[in-house]
PDB file of N, CA and C in Angstrom:
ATOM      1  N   UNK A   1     -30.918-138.201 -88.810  1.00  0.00           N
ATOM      2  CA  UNK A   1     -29.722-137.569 -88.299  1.00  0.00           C
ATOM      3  C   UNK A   1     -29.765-136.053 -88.543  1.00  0.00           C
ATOM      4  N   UNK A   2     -29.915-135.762 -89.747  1.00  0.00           N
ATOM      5  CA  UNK A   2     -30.253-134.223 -89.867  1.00  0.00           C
ATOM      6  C   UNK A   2     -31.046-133.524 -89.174  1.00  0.00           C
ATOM      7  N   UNK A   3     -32.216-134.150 -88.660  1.00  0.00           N
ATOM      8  CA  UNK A   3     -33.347-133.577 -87.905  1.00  0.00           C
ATOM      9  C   UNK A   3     -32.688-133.769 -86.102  1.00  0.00           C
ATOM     10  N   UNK A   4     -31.934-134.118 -86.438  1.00  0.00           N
ATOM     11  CA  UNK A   4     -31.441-134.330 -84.861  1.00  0.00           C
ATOM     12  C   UNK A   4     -30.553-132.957 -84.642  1.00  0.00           C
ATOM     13  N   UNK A   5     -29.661-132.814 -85.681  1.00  0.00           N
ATOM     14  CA  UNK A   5     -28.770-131.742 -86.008  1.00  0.00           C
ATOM     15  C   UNK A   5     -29.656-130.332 -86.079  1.00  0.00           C
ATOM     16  N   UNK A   6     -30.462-130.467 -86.423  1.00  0.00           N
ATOM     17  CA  UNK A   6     -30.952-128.886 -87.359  1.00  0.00           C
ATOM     18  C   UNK A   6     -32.214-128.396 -86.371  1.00  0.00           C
ATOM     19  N   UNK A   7     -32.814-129.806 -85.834  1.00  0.00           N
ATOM     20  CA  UNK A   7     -33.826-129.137 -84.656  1.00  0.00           C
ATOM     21  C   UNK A   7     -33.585-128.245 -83.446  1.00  0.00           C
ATOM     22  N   UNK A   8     -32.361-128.015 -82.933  1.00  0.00           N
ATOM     23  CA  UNK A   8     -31.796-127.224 -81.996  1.00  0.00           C
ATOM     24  C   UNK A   8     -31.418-125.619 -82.289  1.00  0.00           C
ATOM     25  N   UNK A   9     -30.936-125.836 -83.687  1.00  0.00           N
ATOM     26  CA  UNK A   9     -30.764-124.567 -83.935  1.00  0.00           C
ATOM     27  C   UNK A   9     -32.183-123.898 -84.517  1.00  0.00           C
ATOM     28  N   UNK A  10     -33.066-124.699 -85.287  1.00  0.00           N
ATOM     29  CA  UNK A  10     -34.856-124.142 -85.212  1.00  0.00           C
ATOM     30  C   UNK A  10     -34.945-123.730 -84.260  1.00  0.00           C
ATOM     31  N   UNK A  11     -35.315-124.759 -83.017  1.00  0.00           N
ATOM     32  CA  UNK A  11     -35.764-123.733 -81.704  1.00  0.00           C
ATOM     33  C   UNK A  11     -35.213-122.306 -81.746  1.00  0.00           C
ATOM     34  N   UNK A  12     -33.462-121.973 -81.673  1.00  0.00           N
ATOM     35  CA  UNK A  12     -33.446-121.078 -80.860  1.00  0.00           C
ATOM     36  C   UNK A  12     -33.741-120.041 -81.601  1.00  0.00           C
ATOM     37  N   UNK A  13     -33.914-120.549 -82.993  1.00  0.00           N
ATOM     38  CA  UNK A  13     -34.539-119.097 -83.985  1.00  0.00           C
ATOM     39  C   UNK A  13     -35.564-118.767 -83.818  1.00  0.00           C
ATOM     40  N   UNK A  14     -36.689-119.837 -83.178  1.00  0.00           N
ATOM     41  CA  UNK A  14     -38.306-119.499 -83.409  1.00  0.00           C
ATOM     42  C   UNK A  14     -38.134-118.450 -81.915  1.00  0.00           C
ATOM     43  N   UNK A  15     -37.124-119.242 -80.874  1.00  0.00           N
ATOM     44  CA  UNK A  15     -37.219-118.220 -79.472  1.00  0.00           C
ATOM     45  C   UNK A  15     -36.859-116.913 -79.807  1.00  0.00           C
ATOM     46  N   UNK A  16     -35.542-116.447 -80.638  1.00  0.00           N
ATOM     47  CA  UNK A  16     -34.856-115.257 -80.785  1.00  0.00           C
ATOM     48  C   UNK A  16     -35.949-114.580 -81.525  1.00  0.00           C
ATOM     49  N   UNK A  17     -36.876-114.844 -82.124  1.00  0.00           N
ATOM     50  CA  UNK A  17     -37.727-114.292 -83.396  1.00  0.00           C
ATOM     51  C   UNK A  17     -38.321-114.302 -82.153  1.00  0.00           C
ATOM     52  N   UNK A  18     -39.320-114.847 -81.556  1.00  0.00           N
ATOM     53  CA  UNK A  18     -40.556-115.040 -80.612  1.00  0.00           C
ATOM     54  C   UNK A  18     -40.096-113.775 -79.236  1.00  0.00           C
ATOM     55  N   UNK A  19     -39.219-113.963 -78.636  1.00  0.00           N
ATOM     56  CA  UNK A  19     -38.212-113.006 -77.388  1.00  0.00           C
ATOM     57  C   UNK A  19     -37.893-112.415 -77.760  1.00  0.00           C
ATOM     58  N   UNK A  20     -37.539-111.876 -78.821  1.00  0.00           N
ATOM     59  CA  UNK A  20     -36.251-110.870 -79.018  1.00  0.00           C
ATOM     60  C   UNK A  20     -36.380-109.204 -78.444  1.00  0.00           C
ATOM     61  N   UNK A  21     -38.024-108.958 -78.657  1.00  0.00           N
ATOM     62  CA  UNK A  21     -37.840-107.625 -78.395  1.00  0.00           C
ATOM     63  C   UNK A  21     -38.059-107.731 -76.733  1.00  0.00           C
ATOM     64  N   UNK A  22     -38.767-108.831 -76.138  1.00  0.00           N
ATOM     65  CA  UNK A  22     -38.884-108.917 -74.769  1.00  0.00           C
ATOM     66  C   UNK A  22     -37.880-109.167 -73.919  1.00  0.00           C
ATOM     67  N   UNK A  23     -36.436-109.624 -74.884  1.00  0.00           N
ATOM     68  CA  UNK A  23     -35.149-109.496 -73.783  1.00  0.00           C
ATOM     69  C   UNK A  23     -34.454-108.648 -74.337  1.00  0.00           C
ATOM     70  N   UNK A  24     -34.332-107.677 -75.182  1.00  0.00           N
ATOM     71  CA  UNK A  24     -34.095-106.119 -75.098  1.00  0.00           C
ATOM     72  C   UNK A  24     -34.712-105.195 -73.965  1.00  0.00           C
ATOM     73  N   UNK A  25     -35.838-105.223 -73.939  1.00  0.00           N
ATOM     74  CA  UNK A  25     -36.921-104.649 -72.359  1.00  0.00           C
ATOM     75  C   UNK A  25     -35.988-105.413 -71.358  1.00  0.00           C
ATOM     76  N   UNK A  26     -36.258-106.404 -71.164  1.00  0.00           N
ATOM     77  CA  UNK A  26     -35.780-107.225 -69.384  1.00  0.00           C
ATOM     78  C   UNK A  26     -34.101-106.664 -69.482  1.00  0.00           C
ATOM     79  N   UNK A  27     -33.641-106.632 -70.282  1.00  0.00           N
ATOM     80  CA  UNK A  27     -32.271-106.136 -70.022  1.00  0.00           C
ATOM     81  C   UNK A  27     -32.054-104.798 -69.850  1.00  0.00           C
ATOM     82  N   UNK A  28     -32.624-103.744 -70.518  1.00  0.00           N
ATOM     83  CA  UNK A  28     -32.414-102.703 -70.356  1.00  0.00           C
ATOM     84  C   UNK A  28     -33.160-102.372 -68.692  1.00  0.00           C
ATOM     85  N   UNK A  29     -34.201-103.115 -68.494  1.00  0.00           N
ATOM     86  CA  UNK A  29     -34.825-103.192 -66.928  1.00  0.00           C
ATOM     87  C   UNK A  29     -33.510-103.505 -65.931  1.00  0.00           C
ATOM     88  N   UNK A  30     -32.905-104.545 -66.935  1.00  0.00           N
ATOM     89  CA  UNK A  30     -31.583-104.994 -65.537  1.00  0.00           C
ATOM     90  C   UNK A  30     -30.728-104.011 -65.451  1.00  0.00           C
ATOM     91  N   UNK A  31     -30.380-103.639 -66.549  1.00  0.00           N
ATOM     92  CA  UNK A  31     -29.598-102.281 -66.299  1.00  0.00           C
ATOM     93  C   UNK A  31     -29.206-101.094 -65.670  1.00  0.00           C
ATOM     94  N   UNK A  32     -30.929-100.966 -65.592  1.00  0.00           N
ATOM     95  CA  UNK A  32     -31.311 -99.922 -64.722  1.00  0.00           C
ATOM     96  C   UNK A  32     -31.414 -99.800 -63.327  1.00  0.00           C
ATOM     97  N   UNK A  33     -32.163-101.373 -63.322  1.00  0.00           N
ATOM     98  CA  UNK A  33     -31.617-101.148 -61.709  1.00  0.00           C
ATOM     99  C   UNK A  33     -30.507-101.849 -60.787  1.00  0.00           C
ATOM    100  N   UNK A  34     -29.775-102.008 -61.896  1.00  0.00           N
ATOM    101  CA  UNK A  34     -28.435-102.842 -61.286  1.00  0.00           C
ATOM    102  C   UNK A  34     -27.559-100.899 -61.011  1.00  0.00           C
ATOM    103  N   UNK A  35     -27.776 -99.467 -62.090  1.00  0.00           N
ATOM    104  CA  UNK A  35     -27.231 -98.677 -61.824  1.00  0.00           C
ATOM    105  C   UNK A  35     -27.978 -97.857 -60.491  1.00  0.00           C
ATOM    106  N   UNK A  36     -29.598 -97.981 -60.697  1.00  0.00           N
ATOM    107  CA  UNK A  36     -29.547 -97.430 -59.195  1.00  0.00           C
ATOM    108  C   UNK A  36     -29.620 -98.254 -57.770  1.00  0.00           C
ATOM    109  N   UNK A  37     -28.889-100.160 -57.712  1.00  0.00           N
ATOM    110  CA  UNK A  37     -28.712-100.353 -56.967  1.00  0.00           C
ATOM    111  C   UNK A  37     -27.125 -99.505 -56.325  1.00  0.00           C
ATOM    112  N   UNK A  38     -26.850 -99.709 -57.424  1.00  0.00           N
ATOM    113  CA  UNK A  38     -25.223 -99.315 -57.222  1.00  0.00           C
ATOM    114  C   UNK A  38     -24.843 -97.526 -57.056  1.00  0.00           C
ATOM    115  N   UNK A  39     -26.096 -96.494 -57.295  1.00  0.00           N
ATOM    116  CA  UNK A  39     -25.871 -95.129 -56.848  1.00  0.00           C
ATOM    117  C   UNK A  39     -26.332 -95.113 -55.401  1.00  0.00           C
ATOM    118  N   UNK A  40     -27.260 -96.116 -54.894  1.00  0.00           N
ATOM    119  CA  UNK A  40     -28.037 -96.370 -53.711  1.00  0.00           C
ATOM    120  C   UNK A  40     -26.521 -97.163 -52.864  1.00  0.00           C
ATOM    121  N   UNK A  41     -25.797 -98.054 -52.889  1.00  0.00           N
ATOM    122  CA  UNK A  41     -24.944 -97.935 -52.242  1.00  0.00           C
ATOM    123  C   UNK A  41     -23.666 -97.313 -52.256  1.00  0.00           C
ATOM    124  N   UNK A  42     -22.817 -96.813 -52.996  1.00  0.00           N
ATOM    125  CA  UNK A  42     -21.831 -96.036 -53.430  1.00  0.00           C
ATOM    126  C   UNK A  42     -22.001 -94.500 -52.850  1.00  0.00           C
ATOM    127  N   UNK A  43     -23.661 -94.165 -52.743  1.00  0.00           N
ATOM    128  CA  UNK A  43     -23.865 -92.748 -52.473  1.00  0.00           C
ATOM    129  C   UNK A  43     -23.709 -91.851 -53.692  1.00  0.00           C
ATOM    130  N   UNK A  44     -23.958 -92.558 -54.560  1.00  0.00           N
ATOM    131  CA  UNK A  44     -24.109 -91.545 -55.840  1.00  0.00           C
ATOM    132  C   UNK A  44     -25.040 -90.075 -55.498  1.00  0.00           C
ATOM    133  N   UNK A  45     -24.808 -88.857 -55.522  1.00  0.00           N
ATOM    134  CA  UNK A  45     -25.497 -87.928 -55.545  1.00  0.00           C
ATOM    135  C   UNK A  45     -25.646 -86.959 -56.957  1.00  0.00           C
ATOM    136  N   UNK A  46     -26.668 -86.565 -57.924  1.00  0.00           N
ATOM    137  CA  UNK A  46     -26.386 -85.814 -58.806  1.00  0.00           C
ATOM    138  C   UNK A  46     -26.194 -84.891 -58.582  1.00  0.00           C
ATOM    139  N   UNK A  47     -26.613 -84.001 -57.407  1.00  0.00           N
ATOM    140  CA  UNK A  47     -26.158 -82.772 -56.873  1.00  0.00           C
ATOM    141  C   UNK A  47     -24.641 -82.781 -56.855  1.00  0.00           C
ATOM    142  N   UNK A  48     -23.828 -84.046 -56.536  1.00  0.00           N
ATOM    143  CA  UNK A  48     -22.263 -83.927 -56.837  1.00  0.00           C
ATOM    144  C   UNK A  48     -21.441 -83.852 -57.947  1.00  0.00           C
ATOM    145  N   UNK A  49     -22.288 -84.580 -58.937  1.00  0.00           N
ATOM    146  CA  UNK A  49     -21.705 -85.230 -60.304  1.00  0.00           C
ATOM    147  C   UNK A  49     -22.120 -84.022 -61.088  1.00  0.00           C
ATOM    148  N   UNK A  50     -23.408 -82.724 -60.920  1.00  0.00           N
ATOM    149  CA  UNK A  50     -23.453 -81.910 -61.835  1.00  0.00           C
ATOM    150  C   UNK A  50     -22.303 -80.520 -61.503  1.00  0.00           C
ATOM    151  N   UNK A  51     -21.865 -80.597 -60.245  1.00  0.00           N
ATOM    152  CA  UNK A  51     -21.274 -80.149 -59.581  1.00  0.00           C
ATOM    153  C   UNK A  51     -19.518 -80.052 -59.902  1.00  0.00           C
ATOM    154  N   UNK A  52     -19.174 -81.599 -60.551  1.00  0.00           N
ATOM    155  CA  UNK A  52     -18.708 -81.707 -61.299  1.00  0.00           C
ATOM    156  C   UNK A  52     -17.901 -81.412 -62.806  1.00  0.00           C
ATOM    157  N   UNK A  53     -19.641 -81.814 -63.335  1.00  0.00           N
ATOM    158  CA  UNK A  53     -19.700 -81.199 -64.606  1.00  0.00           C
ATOM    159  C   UNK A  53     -19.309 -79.866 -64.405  1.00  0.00           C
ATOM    160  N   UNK A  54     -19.420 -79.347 -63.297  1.00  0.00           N
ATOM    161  CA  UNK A  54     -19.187 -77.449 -63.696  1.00  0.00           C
ATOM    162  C   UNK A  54     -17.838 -77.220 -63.518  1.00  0.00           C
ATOM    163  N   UNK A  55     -17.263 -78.156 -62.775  1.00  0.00           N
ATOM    164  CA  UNK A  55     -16.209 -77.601 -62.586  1.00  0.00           C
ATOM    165  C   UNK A  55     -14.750 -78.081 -64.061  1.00  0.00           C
ATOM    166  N   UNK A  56     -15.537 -79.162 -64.571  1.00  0.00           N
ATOM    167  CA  UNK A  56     -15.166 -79.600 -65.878  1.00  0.00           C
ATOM    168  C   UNK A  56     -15.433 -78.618 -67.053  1.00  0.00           C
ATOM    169  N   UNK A  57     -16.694 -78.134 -66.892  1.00  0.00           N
ATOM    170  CA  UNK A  57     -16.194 -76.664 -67.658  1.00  0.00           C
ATOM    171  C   UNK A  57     -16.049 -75.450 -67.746  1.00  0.00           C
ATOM    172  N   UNK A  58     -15.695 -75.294 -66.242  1.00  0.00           N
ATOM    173  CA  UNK A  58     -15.084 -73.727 -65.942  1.00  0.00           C
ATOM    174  C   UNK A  58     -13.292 -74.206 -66.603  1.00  0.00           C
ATOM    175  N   UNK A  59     -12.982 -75.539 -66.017  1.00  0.00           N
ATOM    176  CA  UNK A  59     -11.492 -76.005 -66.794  1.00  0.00           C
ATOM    177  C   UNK A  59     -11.431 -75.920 -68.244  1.00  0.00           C
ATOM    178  N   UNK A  60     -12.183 -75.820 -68.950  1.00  0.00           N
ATOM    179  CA  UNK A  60     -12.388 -76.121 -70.025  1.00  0.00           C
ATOM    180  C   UNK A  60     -12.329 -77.592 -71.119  1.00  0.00           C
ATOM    181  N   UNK A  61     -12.206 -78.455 -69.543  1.00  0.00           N
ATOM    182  CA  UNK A  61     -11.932 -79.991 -70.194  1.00  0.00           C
ATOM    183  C   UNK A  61     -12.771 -80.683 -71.274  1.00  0.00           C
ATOM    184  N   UNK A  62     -14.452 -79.943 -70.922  1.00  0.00           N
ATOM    185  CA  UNK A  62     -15.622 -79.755 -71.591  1.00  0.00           C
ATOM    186  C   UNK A  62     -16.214 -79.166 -72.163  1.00  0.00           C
ATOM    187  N   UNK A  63     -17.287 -79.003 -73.410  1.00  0.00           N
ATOM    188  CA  UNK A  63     -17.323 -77.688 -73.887  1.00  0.00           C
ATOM    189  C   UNK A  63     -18.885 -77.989 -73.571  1.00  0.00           C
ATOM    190  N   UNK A  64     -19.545 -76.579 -74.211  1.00  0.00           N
ATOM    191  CA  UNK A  64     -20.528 -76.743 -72.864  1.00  0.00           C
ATOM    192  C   UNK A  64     -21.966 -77.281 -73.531  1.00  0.00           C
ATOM    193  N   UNK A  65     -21.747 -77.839 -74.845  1.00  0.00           N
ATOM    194  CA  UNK A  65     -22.953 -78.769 -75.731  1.00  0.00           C
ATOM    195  C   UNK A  65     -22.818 -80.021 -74.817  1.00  0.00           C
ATOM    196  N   UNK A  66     -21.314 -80.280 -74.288  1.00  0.00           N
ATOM    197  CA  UNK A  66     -21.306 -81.473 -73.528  1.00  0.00           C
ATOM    198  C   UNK A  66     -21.324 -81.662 -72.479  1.00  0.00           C
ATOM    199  N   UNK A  67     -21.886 -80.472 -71.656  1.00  0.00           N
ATOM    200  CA  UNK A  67     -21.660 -80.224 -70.478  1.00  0.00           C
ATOM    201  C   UNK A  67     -23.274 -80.304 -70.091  1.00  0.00           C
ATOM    202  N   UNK A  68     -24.351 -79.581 -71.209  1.00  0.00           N
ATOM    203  CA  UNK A  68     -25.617 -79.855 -71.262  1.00  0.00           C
ATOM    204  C   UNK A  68     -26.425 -81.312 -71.413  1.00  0.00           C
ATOM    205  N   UNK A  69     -25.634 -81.644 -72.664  1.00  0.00           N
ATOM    206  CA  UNK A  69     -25.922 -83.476 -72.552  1.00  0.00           C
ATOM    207  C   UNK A  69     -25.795 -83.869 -71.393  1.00  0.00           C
ATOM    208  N   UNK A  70     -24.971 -84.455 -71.025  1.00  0.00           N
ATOM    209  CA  UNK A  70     -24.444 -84.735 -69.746  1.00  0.00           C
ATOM    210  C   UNK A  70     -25.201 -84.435 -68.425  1.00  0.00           C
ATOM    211  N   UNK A  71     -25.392 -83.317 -68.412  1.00  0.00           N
ATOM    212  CA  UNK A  71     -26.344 -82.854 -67.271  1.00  0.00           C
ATOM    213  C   UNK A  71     -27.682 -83.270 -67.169  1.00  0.00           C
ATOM    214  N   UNK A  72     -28.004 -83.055 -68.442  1.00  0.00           N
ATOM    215  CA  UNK A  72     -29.692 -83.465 -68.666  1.00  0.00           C
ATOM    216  C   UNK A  72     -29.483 -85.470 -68.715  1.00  0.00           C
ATOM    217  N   UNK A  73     -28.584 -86.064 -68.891  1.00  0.00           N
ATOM    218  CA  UNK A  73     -28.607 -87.187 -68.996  1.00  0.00           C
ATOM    219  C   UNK A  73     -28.532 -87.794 -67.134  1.00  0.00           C
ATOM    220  N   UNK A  74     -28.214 -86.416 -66.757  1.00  0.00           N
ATOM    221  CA  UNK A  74     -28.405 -86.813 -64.972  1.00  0.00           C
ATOM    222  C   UNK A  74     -28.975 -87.087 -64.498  1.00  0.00           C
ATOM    223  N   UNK A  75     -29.746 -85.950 -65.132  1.00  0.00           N
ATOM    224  CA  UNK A  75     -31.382 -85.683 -64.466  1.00  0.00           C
ATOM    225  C   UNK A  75     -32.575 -85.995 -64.195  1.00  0.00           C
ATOM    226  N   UNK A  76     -31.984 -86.884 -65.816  1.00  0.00           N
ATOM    227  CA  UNK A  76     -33.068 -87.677 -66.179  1.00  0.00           C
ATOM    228  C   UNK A  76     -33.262 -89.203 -65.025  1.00  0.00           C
TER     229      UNK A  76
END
């Protein structure tokens, strides 16, 4: 009875130990292109969004360490 109980939760440790860093990768893969499926239809442009950013800190809504992050996180 115990081995009936306790063998299920073995597996999913030997998988989480065995996968773990390979579904960190596949997810961060899904991630990525689930965001540039979604700039590909929406019309995401960074030419708009940095465009943006500037006008966020000519307002001063932003200051401009975060205005650089941000930008370079565009670009990238």
């Amino acid at each position: 009875m115990i081995v009936l109980i306790a063998a299920p939760y073995i597996g999913v440790f030997i998988y989480l130990i065995s996968q773990g860093r390979g579904m960190a990768a596949r997810n961060t893969q899904q991630v990525q292109h689930a965001r540039e499926e979604l700039r590909r239809v929406v019309g995401f442009s960074v030419a708009d969004e940095i465009e943006k950013l500037d006008r966020l800190k000519k307002a001063g809504s932003i200051t401009n360490n975060e205005y650089t992050r941000l930008r370079a996180h565009l670009v990238q």
